[in-house]
PDB file of N, CA and C in Angstrom:
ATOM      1  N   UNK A   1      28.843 -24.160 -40.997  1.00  0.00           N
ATOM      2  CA  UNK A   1      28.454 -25.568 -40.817  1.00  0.00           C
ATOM      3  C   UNK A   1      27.029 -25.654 -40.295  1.00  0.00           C
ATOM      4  N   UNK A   2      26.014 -26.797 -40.679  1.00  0.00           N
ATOM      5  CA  UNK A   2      24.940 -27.408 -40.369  1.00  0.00           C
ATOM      6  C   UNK A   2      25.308 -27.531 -38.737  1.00  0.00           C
ATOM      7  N   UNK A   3      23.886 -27.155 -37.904  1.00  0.00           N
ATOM      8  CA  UNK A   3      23.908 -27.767 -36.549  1.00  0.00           C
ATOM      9  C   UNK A   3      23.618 -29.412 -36.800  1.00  0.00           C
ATOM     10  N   UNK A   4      22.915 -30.104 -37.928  1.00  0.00           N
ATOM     11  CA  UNK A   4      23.081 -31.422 -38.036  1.00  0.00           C
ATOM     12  C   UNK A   4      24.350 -31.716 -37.736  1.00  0.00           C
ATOM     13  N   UNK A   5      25.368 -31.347 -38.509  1.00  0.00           N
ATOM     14  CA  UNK A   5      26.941 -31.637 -38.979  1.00  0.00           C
ATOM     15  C   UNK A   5      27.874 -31.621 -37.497  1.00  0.00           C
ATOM     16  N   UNK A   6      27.547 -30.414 -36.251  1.00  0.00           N
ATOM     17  CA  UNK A   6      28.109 -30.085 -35.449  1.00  0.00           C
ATOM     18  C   UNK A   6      27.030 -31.584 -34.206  1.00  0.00           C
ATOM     19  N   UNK A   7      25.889 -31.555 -35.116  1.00  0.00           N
ATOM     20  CA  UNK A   7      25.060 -33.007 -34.000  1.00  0.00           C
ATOM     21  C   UNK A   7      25.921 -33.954 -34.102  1.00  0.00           C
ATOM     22  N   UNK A   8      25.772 -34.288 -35.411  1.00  0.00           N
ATOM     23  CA  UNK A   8      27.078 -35.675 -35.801  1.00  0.00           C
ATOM     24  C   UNK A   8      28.038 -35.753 -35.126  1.00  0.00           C
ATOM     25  N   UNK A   9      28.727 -34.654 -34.807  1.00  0.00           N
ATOM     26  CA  UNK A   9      30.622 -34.531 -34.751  1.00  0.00           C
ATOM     27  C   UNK A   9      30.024 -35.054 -32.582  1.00  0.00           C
ATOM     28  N   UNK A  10      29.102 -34.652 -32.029  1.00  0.00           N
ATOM     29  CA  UNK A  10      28.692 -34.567 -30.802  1.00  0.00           C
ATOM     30  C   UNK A  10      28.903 -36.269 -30.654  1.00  0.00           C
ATOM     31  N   UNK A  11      27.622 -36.314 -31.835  1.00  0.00           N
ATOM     32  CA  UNK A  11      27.249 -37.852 -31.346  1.00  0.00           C
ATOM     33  C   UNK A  11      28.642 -39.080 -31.411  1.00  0.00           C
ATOM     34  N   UNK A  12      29.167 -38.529 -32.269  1.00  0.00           N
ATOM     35  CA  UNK A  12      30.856 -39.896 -32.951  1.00  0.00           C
ATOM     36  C   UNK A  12      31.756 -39.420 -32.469  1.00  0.00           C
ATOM     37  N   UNK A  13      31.761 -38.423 -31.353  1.00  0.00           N
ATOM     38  CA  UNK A  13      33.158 -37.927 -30.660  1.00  0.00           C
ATOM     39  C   UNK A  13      33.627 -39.424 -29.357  1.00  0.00           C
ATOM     40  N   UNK A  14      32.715 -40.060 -29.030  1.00  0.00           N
ATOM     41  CA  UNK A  14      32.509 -41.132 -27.335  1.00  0.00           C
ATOM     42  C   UNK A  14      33.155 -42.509 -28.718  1.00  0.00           C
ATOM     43  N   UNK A  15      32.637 -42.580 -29.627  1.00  0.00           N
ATOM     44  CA  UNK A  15      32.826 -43.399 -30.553  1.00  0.00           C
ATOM     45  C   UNK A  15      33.974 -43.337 -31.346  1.00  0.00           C
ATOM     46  N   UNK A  16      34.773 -42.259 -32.050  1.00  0.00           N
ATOM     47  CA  UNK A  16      35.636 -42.177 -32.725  1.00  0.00           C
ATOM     48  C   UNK A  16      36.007 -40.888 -32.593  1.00  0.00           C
ATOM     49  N   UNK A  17      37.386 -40.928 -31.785  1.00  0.00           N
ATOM     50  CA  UNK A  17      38.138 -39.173 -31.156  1.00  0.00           C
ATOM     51  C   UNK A  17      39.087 -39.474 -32.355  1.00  0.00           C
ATOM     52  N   UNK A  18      39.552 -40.470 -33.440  1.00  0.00           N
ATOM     53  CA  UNK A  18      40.454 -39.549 -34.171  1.00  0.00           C
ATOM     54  C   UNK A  18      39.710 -38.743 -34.915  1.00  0.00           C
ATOM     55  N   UNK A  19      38.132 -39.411 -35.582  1.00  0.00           N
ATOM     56  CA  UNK A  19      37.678 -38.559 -36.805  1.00  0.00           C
ATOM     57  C   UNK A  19      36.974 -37.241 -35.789  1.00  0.00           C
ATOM     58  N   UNK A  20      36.603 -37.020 -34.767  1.00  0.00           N
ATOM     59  CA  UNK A  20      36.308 -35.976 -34.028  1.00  0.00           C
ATOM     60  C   UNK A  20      37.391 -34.901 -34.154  1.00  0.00           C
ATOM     61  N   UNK A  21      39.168 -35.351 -34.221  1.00  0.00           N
ATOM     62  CA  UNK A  21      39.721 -34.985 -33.770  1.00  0.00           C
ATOM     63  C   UNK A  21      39.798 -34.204 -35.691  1.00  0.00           C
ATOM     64  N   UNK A  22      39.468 -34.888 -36.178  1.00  0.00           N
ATOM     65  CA  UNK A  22      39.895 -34.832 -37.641  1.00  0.00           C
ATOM     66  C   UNK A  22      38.720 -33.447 -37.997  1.00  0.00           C
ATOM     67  N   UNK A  23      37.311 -33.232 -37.749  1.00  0.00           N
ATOM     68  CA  UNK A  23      36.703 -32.375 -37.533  1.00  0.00           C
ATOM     69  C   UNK A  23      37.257 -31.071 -36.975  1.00  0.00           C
ATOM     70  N   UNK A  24      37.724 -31.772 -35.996  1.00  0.00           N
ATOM     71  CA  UNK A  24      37.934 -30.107 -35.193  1.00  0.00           C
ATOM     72  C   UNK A  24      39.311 -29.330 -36.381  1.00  0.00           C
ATOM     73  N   UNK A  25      40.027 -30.103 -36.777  1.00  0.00           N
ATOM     74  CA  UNK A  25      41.208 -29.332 -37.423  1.00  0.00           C
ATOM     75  C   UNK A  25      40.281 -28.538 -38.718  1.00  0.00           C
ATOM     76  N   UNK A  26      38.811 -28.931 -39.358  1.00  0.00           N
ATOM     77  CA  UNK A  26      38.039 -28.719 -39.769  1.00  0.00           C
ATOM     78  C   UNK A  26      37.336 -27.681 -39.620  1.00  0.00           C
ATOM     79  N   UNK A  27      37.009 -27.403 -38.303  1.00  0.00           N
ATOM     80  CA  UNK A  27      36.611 -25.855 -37.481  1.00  0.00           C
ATOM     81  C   UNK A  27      37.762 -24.876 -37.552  1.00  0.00           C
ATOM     82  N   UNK A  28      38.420 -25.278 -37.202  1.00  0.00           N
ATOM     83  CA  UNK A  28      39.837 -24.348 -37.316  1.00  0.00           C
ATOM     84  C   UNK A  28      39.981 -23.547 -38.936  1.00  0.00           C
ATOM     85  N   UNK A  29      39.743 -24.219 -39.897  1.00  0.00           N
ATOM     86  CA  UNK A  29      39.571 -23.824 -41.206  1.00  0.00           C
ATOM     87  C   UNK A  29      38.805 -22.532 -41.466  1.00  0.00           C
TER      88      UNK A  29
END
């Protein structure tokens, strides 16, 4: 993954923890 992509997931985690949450099952991959 892009450190942009891992900036994003930083910045919309305070804003939106399901799609954060939806990311992380994403890392796990």
């Amino acid at each position: 993954l892009s450190l942009w992509m891992i900036n994003t997931v930083f910045l919309l985690s305070p804003i939106n923890n399901h799609q954060t949450n939806t990311i992380n099952l994403i890392f796990e991959m």
